[in-house]
C-alpha atoms as a PDB file:
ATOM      1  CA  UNK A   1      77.878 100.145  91.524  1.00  0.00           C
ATOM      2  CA  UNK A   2      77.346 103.894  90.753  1.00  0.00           C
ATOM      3  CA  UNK A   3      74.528 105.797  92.402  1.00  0.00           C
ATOM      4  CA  UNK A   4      72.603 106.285  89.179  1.00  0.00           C
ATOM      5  CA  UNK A   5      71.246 103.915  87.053  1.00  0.00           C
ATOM      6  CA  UNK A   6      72.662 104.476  83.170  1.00  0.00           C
ATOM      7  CA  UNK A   7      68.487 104.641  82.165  1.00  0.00           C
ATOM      8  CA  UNK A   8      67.793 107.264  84.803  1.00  0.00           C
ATOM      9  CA  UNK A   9      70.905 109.062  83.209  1.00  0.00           C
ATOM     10  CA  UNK A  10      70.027 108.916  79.532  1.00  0.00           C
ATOM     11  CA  UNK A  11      66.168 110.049  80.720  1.00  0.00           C
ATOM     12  CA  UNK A  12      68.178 112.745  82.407  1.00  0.00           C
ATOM     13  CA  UNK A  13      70.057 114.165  79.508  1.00  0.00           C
ATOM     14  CA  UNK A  14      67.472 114.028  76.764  1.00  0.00           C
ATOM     15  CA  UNK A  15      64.831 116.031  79.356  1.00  0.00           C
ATOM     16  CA  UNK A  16      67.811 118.651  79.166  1.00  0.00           C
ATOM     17  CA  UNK A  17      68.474 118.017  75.137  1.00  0.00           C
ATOM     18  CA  UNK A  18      64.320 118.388  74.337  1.00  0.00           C
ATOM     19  CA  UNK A  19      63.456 120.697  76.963  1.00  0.00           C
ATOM     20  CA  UNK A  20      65.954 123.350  76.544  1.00  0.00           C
ATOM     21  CA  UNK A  21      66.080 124.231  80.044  1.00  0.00           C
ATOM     22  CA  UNK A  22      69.438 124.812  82.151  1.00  0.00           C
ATOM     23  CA  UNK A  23      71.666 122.225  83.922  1.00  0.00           C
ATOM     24  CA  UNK A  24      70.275 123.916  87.706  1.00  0.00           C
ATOM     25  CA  UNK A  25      66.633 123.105  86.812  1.00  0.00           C
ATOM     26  CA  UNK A  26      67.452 119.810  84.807  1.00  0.00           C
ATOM     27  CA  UNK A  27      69.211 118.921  88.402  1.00  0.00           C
ATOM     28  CA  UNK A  28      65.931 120.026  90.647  1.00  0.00           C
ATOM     29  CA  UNK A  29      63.249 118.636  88.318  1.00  0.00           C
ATOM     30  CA  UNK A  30      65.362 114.436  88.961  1.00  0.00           C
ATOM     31  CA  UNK A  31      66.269 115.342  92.648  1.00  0.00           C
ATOM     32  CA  UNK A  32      70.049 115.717  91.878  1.00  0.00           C
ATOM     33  CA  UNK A  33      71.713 117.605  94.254  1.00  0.00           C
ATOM     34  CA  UNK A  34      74.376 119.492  92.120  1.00  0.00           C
ATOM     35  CA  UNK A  35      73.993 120.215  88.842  1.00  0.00           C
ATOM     36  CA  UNK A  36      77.701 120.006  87.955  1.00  0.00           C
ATOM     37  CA  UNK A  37      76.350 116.238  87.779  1.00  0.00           C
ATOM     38  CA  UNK A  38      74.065 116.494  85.045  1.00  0.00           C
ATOM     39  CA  UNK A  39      76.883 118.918  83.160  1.00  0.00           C
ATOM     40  CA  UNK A  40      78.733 116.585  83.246  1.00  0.00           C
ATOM     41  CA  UNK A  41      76.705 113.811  81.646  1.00  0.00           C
ATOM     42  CA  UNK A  42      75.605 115.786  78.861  1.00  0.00           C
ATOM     43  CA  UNK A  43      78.966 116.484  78.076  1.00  0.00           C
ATOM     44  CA  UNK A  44      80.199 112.872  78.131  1.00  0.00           C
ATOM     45  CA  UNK A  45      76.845 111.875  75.799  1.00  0.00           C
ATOM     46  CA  UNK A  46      77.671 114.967  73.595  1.00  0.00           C
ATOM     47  CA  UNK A  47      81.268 113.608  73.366  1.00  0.00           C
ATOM     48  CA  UNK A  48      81.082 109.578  73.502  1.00  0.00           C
ATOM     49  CA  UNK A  49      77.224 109.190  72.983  1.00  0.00           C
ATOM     50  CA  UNK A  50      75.845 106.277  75.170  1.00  0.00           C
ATOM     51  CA  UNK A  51      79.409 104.862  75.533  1.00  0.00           C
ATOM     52  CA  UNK A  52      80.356 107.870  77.525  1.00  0.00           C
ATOM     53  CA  UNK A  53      77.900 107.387  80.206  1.00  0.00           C
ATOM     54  CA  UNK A  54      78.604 103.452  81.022  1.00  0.00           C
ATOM     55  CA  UNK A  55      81.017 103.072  83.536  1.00  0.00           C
ATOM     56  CA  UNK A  56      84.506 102.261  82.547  1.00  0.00           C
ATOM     57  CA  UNK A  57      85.757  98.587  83.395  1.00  0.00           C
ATOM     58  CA  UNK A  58      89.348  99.252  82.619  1.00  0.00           C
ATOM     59  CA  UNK A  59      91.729 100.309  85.918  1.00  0.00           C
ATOM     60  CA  UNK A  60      94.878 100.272  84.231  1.00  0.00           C
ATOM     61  CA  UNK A  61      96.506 101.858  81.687  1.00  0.00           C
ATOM     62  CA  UNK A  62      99.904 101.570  79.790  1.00  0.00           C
ATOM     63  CA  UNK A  63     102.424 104.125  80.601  1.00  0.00           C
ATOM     64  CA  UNK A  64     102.335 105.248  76.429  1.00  0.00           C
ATOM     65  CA  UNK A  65      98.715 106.034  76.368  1.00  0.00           C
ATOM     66  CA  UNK A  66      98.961 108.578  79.607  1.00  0.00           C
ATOM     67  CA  UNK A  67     101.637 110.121  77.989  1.00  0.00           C
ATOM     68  CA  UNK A  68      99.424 110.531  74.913  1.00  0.00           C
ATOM     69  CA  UNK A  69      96.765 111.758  76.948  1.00  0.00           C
ATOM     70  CA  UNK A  70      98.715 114.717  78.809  1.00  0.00           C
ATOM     71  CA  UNK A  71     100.452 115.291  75.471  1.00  0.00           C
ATOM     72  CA  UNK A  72      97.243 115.509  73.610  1.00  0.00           C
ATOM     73  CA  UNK A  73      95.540 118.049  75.881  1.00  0.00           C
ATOM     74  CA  UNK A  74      98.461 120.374  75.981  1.00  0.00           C
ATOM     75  CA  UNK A  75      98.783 120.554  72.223  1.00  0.00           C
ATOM     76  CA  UNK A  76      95.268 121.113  72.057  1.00  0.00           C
ATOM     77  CA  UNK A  77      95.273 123.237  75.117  1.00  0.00           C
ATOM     78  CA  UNK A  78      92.330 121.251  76.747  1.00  0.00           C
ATOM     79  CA  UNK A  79      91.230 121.592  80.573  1.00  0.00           C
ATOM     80  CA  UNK A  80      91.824 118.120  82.582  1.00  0.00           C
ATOM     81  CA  UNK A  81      87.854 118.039  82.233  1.00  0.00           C
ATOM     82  CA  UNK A  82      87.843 118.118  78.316  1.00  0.00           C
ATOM     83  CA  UNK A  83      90.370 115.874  77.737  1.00  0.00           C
ATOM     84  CA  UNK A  84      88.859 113.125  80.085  1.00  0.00           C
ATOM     85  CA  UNK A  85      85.618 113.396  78.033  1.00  0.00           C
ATOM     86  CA  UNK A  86      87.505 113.237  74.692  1.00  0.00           C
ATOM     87  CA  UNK A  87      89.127 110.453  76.210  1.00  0.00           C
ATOM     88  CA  UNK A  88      86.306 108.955  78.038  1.00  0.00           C
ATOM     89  CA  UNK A  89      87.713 108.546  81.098  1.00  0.00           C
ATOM     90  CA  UNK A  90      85.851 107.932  84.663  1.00  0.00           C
ATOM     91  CA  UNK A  91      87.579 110.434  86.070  1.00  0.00           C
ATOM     92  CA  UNK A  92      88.512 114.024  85.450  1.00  0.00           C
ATOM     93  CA  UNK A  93      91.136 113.695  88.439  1.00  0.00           C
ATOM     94  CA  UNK A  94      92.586 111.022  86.956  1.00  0.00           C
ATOM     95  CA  UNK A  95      94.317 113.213  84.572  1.00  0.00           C
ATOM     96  CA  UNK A  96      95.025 115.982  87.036  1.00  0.00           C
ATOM     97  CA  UNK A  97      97.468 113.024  88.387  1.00  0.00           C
ATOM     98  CA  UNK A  98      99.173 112.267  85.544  1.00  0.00           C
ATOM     99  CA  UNK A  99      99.515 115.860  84.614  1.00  0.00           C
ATOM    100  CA  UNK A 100     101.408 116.127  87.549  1.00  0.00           C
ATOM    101  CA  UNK A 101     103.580 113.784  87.543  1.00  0.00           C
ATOM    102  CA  UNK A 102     104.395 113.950  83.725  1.00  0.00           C
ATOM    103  CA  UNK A 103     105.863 117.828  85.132  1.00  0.00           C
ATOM    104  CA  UNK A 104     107.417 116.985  88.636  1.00  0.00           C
ATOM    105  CA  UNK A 105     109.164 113.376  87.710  1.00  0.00           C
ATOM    106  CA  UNK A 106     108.780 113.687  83.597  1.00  0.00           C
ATOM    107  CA  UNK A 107     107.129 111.314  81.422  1.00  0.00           C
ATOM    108  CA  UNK A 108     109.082 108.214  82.269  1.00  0.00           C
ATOM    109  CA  UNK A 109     107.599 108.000  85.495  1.00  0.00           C
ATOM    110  CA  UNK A 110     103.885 107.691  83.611  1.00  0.00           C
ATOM    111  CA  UNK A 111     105.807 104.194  82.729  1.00  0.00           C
ATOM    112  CA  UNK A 112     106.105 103.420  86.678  1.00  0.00           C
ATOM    113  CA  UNK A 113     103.000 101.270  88.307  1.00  0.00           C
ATOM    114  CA  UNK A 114     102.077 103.779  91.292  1.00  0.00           C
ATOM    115  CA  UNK A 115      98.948 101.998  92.952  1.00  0.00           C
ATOM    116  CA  UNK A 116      98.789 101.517  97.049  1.00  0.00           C
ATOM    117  CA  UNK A 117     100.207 102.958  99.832  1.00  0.00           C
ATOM    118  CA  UNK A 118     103.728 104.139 100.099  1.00  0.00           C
ATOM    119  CA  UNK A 119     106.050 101.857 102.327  1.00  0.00           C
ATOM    120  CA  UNK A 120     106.549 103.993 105.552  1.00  0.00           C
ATOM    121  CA  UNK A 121     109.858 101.682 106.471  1.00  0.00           C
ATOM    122  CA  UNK A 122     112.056  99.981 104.789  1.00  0.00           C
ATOM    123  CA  UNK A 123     112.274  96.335 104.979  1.00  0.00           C
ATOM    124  CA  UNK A 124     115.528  96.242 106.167  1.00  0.00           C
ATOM    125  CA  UNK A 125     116.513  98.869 109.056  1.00  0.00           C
ATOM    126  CA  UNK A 126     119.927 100.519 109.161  1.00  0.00           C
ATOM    127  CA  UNK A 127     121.848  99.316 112.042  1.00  0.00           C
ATOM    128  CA  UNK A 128     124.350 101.958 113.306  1.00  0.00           C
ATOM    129  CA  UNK A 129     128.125 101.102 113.762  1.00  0.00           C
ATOM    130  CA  UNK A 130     129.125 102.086 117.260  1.00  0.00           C
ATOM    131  CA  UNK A 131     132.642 102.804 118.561  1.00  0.00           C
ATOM    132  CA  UNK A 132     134.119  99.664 120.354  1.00  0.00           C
ATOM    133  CA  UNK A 133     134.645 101.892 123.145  1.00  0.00           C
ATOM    134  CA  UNK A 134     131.166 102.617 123.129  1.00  0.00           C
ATOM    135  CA  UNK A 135     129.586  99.674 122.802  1.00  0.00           C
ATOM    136  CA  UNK A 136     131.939  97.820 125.818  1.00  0.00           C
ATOM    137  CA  UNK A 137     130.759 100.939 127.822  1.00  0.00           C
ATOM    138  CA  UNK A 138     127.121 100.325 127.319  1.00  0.00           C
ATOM    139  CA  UNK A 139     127.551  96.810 127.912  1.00  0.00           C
ATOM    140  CA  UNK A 140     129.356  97.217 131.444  1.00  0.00           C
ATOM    141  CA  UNK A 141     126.579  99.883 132.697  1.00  0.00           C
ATOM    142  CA  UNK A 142     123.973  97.566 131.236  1.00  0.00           C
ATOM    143  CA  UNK A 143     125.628  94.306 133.848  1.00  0.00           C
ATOM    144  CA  UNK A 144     125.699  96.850 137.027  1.00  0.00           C
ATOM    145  CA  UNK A 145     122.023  97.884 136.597  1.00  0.00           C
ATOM    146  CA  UNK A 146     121.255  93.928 136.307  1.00  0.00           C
ATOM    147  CA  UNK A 147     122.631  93.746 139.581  1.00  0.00           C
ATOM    148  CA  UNK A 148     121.465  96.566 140.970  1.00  0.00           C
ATOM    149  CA  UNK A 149     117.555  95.473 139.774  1.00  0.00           C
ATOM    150  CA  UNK A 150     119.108  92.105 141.541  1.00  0.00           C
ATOM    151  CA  UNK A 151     120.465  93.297 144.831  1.00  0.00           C
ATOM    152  CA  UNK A 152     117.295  95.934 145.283  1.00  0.00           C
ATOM    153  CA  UNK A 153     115.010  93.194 144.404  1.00  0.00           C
ATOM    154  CA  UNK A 154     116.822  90.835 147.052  1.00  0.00           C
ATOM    155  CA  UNK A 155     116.576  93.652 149.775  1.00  0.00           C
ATOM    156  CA  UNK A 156     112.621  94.234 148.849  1.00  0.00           C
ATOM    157  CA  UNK A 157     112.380  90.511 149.640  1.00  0.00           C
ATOM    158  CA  UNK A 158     114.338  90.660 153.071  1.00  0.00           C
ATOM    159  CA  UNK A 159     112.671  94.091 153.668  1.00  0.00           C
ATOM    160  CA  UNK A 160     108.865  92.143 153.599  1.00  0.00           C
ATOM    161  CA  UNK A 161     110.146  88.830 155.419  1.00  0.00           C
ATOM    162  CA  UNK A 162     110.783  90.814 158.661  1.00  0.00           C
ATOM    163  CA  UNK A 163     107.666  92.914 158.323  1.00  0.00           C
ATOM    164  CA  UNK A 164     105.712  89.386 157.937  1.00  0.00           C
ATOM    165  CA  UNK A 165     107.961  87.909 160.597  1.00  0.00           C
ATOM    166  CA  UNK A 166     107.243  91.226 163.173  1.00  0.00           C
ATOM    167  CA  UNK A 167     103.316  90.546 162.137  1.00  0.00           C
ATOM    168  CA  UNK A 168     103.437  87.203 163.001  1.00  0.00           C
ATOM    169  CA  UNK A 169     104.904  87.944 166.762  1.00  0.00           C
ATOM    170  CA  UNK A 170     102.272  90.416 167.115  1.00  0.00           C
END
């Protein structure tokens, strides 16, 4: 749900339309805080009418129509901002991202679904190959430290029956 009703928006822009007055005092007469807000509803009534201000259901689009879109505005030469309004798009930054990946992986990756996180690892880690030498070295130093946990443990054990035993005399 957005933060401002679509009536208290239409009231909004037609105090700016019938009053004359700029988008700052538009903005401080309803309480807005920035007045880039109320610039920017004008310009989506101006462009879309009341269609422009309702909120946009649809997520997804088709990897042909954001290639039209990024084609469109740079035959037109159109800022992200005006081309989101002649589309009527929720979001100017929307287009900023397919701008830039239309340049840095070319158009065919508009095609590509690019929602969520990135994996961070694979699914399937990359076991190394060691040498055979290796590998029956790491496995003999691996049995001698077994037994010398073992044998230490073993002594610990010894080491605390006398000191119980000595107690016990005592």
């Amino acid at each position: 749900m957005s933060k401002y009703s679509n009536k208290f928006k239409l009231e909004v822009i037609k105090y700016y339309l019938n009053q004359h007055v700029g988008y700052k005092i538009t903005a401080q007469h309803f309480g807005i805080p920035a007045f880039d807000t109320v610039k920017k509803w004008v310009k989506k009534y101006e462009k879309n009418g009341i269609n422009g201000l309702l909120k946009n259901q649809r997520t997804s689009y088709s990897g042909e129509y954001k290639q039209n879109v990024i084609e469109y505005m740079h035959a037109n030469h159109l800022s992200c901002q005006e081309t989101a309004y002649h589309f009527n798009l929720g979001n100017t930054n929307i287009v900023v991202r397919w701008e830039r990946i239309y340049y840095e992986k070319g158009p065919q990756a508009l095609y590509e679904e690019q929602r969520g996180r990135r994996k961070k690892m694979s699914s399937n880690p990359k076991k190394r190959k060691l040498d055979k030498q290796v590998e029956e070295d790491l496995i003999a130093e691996n049995q001698r430290l077994r037994m010398e946990n073992e044998y230490l443990k073993k002594l610990n054990a010894l080491v605390q029956e006398r000191i119980k035993q000595e107690n016990k005399k005592k």
